[in-house]
Protein backbone atom coordinates (compact mmCIF):
# COMPACT_ATOMS: atom_id res chain seq x y z
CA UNK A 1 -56.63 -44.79 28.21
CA UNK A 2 -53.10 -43.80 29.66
CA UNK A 3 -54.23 -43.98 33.12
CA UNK A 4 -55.07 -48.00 32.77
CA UNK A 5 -51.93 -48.38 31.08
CA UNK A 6 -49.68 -47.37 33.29
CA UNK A 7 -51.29 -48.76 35.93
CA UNK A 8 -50.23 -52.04 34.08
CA UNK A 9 -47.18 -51.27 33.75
CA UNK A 10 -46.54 -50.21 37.17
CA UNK A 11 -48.23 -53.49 38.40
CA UNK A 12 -46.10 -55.64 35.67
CA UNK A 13 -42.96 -53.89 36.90
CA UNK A 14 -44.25 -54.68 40.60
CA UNK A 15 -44.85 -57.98 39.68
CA UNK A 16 -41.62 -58.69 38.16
CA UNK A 17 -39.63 -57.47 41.26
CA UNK A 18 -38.79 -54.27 40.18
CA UNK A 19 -38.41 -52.14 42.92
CA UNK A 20 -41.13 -49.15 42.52
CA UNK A 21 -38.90 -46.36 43.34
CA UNK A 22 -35.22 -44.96 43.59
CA UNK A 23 -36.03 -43.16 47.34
CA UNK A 24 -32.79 -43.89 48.53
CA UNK A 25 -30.92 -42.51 45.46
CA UNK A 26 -33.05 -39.52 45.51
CA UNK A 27 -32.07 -38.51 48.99
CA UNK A 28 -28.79 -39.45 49.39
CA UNK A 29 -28.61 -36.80 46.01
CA UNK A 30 -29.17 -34.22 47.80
CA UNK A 31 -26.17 -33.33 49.19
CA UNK A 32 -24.56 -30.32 49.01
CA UNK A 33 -21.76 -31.71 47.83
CA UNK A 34 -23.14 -34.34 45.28
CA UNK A 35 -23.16 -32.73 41.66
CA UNK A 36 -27.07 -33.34 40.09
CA UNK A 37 -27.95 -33.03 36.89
CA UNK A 38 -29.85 -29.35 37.29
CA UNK A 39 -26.70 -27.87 38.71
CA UNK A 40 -24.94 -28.70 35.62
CA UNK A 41 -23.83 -25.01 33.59
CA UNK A 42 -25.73 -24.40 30.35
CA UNK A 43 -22.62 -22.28 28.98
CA UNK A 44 -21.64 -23.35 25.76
CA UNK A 45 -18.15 -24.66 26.76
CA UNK A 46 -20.04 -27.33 29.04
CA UNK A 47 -22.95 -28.39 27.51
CA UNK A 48 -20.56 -29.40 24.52
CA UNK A 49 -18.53 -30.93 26.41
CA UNK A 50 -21.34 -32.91 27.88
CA UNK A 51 -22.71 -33.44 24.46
CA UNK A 52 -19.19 -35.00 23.40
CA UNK A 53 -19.05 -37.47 25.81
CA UNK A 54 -22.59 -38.22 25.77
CA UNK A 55 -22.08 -38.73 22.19
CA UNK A 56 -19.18 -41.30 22.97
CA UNK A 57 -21.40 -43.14 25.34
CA UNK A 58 -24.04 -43.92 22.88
CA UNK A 59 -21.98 -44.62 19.74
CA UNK A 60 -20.34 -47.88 21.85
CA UNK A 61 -22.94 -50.49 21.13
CA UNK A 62 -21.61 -52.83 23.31
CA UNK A 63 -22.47 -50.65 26.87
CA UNK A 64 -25.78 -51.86 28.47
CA UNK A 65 -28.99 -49.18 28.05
CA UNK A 66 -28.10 -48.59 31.94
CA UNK A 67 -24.70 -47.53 30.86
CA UNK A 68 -25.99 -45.37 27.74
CA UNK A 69 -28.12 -43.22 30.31
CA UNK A 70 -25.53 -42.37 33.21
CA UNK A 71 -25.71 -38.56 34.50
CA UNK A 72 -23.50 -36.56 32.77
CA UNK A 73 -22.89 -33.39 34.90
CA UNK A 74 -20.79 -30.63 33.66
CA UNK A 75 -19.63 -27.79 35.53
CA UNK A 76 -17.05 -25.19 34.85
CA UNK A 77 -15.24 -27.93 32.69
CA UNK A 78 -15.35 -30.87 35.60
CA UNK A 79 -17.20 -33.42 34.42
CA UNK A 80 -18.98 -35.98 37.23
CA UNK A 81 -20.34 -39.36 36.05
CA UNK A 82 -23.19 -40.89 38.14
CA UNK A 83 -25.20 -43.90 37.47
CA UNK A 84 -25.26 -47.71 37.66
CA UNK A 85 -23.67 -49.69 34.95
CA UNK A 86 -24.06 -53.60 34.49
CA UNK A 87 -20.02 -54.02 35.46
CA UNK A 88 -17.04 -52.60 36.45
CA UNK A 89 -15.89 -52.79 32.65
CA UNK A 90 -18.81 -50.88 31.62
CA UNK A 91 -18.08 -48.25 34.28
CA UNK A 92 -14.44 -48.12 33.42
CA UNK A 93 -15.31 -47.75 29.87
CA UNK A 94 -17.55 -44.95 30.56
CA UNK A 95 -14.72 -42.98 32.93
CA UNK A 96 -12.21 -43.49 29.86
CA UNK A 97 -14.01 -41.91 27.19
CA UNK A 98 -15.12 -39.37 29.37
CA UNK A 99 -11.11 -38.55 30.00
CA UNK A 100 -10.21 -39.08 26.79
CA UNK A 101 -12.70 -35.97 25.83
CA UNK A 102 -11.93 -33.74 29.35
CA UNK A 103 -9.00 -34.86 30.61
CA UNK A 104 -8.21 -37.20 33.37
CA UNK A 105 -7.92 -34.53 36.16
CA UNK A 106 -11.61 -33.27 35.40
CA UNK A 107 -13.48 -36.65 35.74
CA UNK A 108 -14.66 -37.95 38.90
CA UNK A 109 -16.62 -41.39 38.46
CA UNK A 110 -19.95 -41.82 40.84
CA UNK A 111 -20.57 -44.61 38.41
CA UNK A 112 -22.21 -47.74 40.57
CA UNK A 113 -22.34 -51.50 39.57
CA UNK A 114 -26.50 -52.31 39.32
CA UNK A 115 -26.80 -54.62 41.90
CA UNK A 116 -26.87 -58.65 41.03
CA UNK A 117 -24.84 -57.20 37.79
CA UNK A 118 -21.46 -57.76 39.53
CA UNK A 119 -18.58 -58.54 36.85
C-alpha cells in the first residue's frame, strides 16, 4: 500500500508544479567549504547550542514551516544557518535569535529567500 501512495503523492506534487528534486542544492553542497549538516560536532557544547536555537526557531509561531526547518550546523561553537525562508524578515529573524544565543561573531547566515516568496 505505501508504494501506490507515494506514487500519488509524487504525481500530485508533479502536478502541482513542484519541482521533483533539489539537484542543484545538493551539488552546489558539496563544497569543501560549505558547512552540511553531517559535519556538524556531536560534542555536547554544540549540539546544545544547536538545540537552543533550534528551540528558538520553533517556539516563534509566526516563521513559515520553511523557516522552522532551516539547517542548523554547529561546529566548534560557529553556528551556520542554511535554508530558504518565505522573506528577508523571516531570514533576519532567524540570524537574530541565532546571535542572540551564540553571539554575533559566530553566525554566518546561508539563509535564501524561497523563490516567488520575495518580501
Amino acid at each position: 500500500m505505501k508504494g501506490p501512495l507515494l506514487i500519488a503523492l509524487l504525481a500530485a506534487g508533479l502536478a502541482a508544479g513542484q519541482a521533483p528534486d533539489n539537484s542543484k542544492t545538493n551539488q552546489r553542497d558539496r563544497g569543501d567549504t560549505t558547512p552540511t549538516a553531517d559535519q556538524a560536532k556531536s560534542n555536547k557544547a554544540d549540539t546544545d547550542l544547536a538545540k537552543k536555537i533550534r528551540q528558538a526557531v520553533n517556539a516563534d509561531k509566526s516563521l513559515s514551516t520553511y523557516a522552522h526547518n532551516v539547517k542548523i550546523v554547529v561546529q566548534d561553537g560557529h553556528v551556520t544557518l542554511r535554508g530558504p525562508v518565505r522573506t528577508d524578515a523571516e531570514r533576519d529573524e532567524i540570524k537574530q535569535k541565532a546571535v542572540e544565543i551564540a553571539g554575533a561573531d559566530n553566525v554566518v547566515s546561508q539563509l535564501e529567500i524561497a523563490p516567488g516568496k520575495n518580501n
